[in-house]
PDB file of N, CA and C in Angstrom:
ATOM      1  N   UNK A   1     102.689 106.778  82.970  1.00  0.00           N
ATOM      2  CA  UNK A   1     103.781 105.826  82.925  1.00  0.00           C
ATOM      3  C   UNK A   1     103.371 104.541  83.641  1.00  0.00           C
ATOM      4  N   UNK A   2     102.956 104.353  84.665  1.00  0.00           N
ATOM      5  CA  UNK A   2     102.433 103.488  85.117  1.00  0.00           C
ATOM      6  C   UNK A   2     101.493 102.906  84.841  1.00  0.00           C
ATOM      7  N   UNK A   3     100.481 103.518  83.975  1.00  0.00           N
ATOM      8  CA  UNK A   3      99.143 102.274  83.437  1.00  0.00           C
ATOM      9  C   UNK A   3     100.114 101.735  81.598  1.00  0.00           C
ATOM     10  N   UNK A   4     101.040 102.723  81.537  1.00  0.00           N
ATOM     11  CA  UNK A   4     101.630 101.798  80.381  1.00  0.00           C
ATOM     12  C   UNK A   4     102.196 100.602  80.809  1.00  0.00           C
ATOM     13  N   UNK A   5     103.047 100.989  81.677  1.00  0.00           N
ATOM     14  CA  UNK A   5     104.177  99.496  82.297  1.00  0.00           C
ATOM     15  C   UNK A   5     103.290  98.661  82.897  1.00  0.00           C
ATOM     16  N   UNK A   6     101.851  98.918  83.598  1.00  0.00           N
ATOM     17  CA  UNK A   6     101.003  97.781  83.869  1.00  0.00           C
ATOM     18  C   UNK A   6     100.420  97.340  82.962  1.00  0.00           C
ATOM     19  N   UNK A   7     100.383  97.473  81.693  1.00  0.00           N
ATOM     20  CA  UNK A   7     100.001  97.478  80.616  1.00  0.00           C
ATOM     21  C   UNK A   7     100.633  95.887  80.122  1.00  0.00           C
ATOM     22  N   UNK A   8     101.803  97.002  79.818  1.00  0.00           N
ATOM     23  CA  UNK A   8     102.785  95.899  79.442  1.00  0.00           C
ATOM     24  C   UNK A   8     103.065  94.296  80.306  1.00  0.00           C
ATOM     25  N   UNK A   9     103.312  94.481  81.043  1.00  0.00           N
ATOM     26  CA  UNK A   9     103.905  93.739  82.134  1.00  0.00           C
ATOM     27  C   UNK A   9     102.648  92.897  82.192  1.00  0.00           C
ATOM     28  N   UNK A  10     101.353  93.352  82.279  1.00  0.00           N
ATOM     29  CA  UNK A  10     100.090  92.372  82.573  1.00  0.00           C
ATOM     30  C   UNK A  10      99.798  91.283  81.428  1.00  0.00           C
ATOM     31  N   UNK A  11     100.155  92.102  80.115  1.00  0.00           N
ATOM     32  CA  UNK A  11     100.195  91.312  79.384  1.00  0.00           C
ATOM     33  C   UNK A  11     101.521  89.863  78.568  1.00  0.00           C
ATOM     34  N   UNK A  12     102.241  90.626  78.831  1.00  0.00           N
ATOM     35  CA  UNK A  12     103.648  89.828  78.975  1.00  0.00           C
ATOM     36  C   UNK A  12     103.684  88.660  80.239  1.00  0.00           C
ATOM     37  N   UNK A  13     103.224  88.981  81.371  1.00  0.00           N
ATOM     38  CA  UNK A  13     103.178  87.915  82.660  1.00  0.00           C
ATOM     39  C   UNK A  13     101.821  87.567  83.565  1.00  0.00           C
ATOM     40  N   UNK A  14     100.845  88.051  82.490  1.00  0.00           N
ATOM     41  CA  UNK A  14      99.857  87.957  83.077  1.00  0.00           C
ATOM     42  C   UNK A  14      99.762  88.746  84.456  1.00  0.00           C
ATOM     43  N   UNK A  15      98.186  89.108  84.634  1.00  0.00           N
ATOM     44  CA  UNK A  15      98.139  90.242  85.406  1.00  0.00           C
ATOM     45  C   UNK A  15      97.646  90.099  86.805  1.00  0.00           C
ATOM     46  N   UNK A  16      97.687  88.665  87.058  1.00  0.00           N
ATOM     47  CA  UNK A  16      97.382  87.878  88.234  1.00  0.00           C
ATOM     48  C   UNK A  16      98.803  87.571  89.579  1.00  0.00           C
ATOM     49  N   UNK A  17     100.093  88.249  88.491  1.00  0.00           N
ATOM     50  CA  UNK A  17     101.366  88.131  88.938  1.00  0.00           C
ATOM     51  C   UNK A  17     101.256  89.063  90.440  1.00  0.00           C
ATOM     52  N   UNK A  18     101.691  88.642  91.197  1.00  0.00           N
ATOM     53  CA  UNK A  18     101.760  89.485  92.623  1.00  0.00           C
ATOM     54  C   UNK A  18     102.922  90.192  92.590  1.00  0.00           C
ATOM     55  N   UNK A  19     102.845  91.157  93.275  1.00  0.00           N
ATOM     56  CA  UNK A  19     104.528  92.038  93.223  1.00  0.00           C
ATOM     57  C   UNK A  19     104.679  92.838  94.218  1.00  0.00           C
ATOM     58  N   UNK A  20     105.970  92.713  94.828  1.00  0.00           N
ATOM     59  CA  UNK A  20     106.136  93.765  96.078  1.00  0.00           C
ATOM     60  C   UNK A  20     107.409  94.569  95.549  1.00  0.00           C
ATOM     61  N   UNK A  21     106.930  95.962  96.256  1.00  0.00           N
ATOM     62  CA  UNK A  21     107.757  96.988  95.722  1.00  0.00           C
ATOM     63  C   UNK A  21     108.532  97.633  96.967  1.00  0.00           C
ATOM     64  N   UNK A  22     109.976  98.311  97.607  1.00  0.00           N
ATOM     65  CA  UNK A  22     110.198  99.215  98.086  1.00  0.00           C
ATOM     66  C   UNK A  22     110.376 100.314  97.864  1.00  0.00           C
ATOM     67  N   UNK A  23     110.954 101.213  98.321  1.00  0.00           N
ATOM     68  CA  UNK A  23     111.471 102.489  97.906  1.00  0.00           C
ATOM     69  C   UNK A  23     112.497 102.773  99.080  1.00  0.00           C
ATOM     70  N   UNK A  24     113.751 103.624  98.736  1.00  0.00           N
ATOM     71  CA  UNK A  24     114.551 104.423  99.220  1.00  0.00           C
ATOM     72  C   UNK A  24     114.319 105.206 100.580  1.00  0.00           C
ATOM     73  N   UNK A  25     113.525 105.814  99.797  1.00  0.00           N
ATOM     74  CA  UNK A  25     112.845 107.100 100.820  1.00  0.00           C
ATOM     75  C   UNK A  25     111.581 106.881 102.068  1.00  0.00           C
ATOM     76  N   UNK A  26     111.490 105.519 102.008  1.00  0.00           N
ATOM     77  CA  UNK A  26     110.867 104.406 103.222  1.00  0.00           C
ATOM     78  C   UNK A  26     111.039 103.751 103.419  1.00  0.00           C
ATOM     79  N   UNK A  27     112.409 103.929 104.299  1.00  0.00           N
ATOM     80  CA  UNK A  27     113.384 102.441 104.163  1.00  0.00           C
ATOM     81  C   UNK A  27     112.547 101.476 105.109  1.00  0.00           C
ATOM     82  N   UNK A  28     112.693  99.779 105.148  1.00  0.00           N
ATOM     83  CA  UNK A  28     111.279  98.792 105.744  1.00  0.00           C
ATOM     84  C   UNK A  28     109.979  99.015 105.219  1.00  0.00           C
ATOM     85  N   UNK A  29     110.209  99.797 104.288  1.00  0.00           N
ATOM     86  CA  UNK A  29     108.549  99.591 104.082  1.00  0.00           C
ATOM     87  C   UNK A  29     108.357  98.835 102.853  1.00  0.00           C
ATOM     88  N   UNK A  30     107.432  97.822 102.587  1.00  0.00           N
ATOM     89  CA  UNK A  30     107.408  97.236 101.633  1.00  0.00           C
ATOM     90  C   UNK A  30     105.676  97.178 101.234  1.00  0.00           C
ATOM     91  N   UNK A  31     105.530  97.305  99.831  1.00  0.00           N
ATOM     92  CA  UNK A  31     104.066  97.457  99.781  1.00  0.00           C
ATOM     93  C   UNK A  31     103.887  96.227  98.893  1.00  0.00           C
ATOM     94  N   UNK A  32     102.673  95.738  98.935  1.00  0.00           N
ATOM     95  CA  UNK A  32     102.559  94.305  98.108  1.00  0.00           C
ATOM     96  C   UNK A  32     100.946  94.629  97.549  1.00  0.00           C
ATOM     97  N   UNK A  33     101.415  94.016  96.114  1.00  0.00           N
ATOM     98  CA  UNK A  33      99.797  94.226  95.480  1.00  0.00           C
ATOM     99  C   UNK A  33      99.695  92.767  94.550  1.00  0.00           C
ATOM    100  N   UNK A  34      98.364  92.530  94.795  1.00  0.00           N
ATOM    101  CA  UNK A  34      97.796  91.569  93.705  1.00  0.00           C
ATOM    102  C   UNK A  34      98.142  91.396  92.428  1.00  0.00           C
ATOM    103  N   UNK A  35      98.037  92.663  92.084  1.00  0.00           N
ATOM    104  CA  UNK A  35      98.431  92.463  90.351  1.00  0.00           C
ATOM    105  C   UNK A  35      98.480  94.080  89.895  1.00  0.00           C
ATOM    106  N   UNK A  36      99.058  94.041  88.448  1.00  0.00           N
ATOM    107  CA  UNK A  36      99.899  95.145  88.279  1.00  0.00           C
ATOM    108  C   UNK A  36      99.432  96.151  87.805  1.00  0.00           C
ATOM    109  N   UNK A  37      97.950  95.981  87.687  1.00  0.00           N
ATOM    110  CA  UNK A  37      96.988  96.992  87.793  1.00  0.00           C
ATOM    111  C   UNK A  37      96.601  98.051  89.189  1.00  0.00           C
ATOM    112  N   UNK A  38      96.303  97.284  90.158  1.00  0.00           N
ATOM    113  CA  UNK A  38      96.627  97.563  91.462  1.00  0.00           C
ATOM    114  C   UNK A  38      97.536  98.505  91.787  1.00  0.00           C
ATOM    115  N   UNK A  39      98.912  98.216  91.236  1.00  0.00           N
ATOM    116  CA  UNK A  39     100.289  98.850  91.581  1.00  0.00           C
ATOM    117  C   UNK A  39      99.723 100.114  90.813  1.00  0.00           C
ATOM    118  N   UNK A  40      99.247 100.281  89.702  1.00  0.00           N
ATOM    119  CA  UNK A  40      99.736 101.195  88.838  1.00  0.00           C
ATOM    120  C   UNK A  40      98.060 102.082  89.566  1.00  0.00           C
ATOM    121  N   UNK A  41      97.232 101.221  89.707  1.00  0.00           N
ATOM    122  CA  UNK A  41      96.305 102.628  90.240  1.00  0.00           C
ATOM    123  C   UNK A  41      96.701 103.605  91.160  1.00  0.00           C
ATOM    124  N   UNK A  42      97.277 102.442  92.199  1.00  0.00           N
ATOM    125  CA  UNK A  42      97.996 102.944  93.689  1.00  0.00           C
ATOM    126  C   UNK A  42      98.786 104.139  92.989  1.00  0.00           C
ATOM    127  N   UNK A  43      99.558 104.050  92.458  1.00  0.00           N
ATOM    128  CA  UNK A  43     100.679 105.035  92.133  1.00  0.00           C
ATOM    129  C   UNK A  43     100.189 106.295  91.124  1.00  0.00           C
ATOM    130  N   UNK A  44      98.984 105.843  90.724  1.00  0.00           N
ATOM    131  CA  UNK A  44      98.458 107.132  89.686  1.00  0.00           C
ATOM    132  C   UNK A  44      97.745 108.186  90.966  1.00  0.00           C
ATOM    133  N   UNK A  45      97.065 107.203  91.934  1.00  0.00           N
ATOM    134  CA  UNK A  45      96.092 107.856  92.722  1.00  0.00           C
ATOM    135  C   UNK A  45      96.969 108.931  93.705  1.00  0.00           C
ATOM    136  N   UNK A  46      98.108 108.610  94.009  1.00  0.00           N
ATOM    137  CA  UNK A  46      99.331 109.114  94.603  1.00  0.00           C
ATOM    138  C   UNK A  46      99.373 110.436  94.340  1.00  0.00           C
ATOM    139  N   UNK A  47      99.136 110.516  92.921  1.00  0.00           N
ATOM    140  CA  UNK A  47      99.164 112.165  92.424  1.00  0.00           C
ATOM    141  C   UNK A  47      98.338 112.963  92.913  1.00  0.00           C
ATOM    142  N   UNK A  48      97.394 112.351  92.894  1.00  0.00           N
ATOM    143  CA  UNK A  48      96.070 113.245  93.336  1.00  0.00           C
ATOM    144  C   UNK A  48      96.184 113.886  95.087  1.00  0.00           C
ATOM    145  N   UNK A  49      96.622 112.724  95.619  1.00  0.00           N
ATOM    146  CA  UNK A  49      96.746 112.973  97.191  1.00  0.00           C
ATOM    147  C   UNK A  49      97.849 114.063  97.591  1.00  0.00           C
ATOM    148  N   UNK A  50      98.896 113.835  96.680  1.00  0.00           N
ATOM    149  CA  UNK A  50     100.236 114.991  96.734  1.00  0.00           C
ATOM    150  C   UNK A  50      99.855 116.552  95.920  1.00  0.00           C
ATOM    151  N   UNK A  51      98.679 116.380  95.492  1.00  0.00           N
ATOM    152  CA  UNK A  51      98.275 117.707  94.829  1.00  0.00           C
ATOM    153  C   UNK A  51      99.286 117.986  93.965  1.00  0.00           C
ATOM    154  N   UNK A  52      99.545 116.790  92.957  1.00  0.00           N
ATOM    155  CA  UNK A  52     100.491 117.106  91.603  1.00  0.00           C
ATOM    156  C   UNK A  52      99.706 117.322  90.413  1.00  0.00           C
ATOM    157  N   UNK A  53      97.633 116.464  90.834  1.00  0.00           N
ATOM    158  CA  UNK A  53      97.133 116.251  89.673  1.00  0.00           C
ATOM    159  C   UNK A  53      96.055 116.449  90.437  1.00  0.00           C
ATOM    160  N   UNK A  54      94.549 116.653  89.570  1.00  0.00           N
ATOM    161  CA  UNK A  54      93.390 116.150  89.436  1.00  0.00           C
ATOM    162  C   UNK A  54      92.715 114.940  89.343  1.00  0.00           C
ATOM    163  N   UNK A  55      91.469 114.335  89.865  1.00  0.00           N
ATOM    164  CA  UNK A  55      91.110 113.198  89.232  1.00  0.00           C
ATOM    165  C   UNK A  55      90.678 113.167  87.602  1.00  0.00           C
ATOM    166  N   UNK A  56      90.765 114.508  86.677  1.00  0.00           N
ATOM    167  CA  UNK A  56      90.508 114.298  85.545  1.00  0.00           C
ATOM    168  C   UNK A  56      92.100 114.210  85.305  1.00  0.00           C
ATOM    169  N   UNK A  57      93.061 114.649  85.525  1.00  0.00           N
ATOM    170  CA  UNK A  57      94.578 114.480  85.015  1.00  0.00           C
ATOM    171  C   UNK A  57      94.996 113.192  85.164  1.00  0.00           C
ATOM    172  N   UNK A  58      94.328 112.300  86.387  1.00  0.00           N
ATOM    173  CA  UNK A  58      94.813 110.930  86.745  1.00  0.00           C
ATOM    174  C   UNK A  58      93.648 110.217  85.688  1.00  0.00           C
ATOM    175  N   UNK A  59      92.818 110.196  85.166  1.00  0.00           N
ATOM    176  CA  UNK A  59      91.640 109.743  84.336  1.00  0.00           C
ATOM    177  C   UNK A  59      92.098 109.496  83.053  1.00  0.00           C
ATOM    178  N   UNK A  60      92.774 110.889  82.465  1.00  0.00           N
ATOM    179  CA  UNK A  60      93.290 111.131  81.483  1.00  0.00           C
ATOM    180  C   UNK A  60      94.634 110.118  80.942  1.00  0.00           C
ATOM    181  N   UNK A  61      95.877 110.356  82.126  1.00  0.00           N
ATOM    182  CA  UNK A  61      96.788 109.964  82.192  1.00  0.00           C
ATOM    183  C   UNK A  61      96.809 108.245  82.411  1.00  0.00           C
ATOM    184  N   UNK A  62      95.924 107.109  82.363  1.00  0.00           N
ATOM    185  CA  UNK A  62      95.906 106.327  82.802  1.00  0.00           C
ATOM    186  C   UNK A  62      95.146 105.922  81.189  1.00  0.00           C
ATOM    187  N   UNK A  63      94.375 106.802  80.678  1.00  0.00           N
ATOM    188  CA  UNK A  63      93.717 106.071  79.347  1.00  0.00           C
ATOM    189  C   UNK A  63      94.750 106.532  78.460  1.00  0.00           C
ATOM    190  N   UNK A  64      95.904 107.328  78.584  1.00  0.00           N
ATOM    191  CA  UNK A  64      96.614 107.901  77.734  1.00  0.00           C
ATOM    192  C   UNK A  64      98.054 106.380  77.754  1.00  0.00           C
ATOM    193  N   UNK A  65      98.249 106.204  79.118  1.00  0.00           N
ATOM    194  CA  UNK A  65      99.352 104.984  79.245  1.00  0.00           C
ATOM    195  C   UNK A  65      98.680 103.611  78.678  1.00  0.00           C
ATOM    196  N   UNK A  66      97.531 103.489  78.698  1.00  0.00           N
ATOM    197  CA  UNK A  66      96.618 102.280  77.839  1.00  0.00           C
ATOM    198  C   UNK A  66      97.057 102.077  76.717  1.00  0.00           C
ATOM    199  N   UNK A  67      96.961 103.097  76.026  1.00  0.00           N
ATOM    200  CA  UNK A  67      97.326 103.566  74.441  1.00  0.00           C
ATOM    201  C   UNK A  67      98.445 103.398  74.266  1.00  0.00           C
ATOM    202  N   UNK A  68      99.364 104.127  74.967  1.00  0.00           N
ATOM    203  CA  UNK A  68     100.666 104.366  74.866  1.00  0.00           C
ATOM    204  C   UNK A  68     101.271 102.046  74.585  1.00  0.00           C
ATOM    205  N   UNK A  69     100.804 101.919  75.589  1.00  0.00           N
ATOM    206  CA  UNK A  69     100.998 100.329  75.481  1.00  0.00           C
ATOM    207  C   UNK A  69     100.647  99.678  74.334  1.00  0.00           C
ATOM    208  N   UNK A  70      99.528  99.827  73.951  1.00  0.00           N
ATOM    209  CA  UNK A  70      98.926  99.470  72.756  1.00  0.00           C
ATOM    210  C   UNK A  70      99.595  99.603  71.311  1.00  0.00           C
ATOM    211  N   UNK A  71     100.001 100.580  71.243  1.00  0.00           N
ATOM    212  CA  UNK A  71     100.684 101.059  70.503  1.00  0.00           C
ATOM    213  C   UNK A  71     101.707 100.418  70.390  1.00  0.00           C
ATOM    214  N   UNK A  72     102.854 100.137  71.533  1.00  0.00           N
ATOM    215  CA  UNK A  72     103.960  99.979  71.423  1.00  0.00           C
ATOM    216  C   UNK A  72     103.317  98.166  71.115  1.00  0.00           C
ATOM    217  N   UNK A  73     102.881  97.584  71.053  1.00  0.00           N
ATOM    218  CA  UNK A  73     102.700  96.061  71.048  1.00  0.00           C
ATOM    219  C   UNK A  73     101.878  96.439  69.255  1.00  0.00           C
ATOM    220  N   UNK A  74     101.603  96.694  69.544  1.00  0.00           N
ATOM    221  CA  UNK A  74     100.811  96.381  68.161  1.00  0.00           C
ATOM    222  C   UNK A  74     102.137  96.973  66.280  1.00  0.00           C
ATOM    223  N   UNK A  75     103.418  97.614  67.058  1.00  0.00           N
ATOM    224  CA  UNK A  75     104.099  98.031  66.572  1.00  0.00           C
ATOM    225  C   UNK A  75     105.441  97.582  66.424  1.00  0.00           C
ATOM    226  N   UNK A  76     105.443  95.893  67.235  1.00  0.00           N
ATOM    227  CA  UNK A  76     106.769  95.091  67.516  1.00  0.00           C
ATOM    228  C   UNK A  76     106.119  94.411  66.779  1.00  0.00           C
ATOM    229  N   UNK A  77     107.739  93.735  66.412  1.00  0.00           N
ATOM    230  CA  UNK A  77     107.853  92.478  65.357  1.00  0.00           C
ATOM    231  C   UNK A  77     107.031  91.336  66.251  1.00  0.00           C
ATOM    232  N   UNK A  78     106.430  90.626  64.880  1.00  0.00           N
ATOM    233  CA  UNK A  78     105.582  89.263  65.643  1.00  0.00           C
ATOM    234  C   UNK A  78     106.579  88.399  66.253  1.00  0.00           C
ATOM    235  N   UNK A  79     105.811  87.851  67.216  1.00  0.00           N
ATOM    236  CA  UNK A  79     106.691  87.180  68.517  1.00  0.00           C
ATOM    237  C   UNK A  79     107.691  87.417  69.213  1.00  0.00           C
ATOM    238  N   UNK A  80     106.993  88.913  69.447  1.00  0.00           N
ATOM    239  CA  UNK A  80     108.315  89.677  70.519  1.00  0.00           C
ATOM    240  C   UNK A  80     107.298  89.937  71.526  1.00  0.00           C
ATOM    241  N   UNK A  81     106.248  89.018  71.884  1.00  0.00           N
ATOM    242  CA  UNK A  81     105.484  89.615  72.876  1.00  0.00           C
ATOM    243  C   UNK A  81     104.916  87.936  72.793  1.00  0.00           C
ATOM    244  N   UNK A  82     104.206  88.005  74.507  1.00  0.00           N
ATOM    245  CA  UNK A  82     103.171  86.910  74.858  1.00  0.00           C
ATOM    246  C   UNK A  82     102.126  87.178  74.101  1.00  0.00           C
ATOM    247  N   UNK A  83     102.023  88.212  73.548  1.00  0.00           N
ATOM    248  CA  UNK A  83     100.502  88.879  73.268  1.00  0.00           C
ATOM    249  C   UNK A  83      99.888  87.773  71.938  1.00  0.00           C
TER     250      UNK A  83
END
């Protein structure tokens, strides 16, 4: 899910866009990344550290959200995208 929406988003606002994120469940904490590739590694790599995944499940899952993006752009009406 996350290398799709960085997917998207990089290409729609360019992927040089900076972005800070919180969460709920760490309240003050705010994390800030370069660009939305960044975000989305951070958050794939997450899995691995919580023992939800493998580095072949995070490998997998990251060329699988590529696609998943691809797909969805190459499958919208022309000029419904920066692309």
């Amino acid at each position: 899910i996350s290398s799709a929406a960085a997917t998207i988003l990089a290409d729609t606002y360019g992927n040089r866009t900076r972005l800070q994120v919180t969460s709920p469940t760490t309240p003050g904490v705010t994390r800030s990344f370069p660009t939305f590739g960044q975000a989305a590694a951070e958050a794939s790599i997450s899995r691995i550290f919580n023992g939800n995944h493998t580095r072949i499940d995070e490998a997998a899952g990251d060329r699988l959200g590529r696609s998943v993006a691809r797909q969805v752009f190459d499958h919208l009406p022309r000029g419904a995208t920066s692309r």
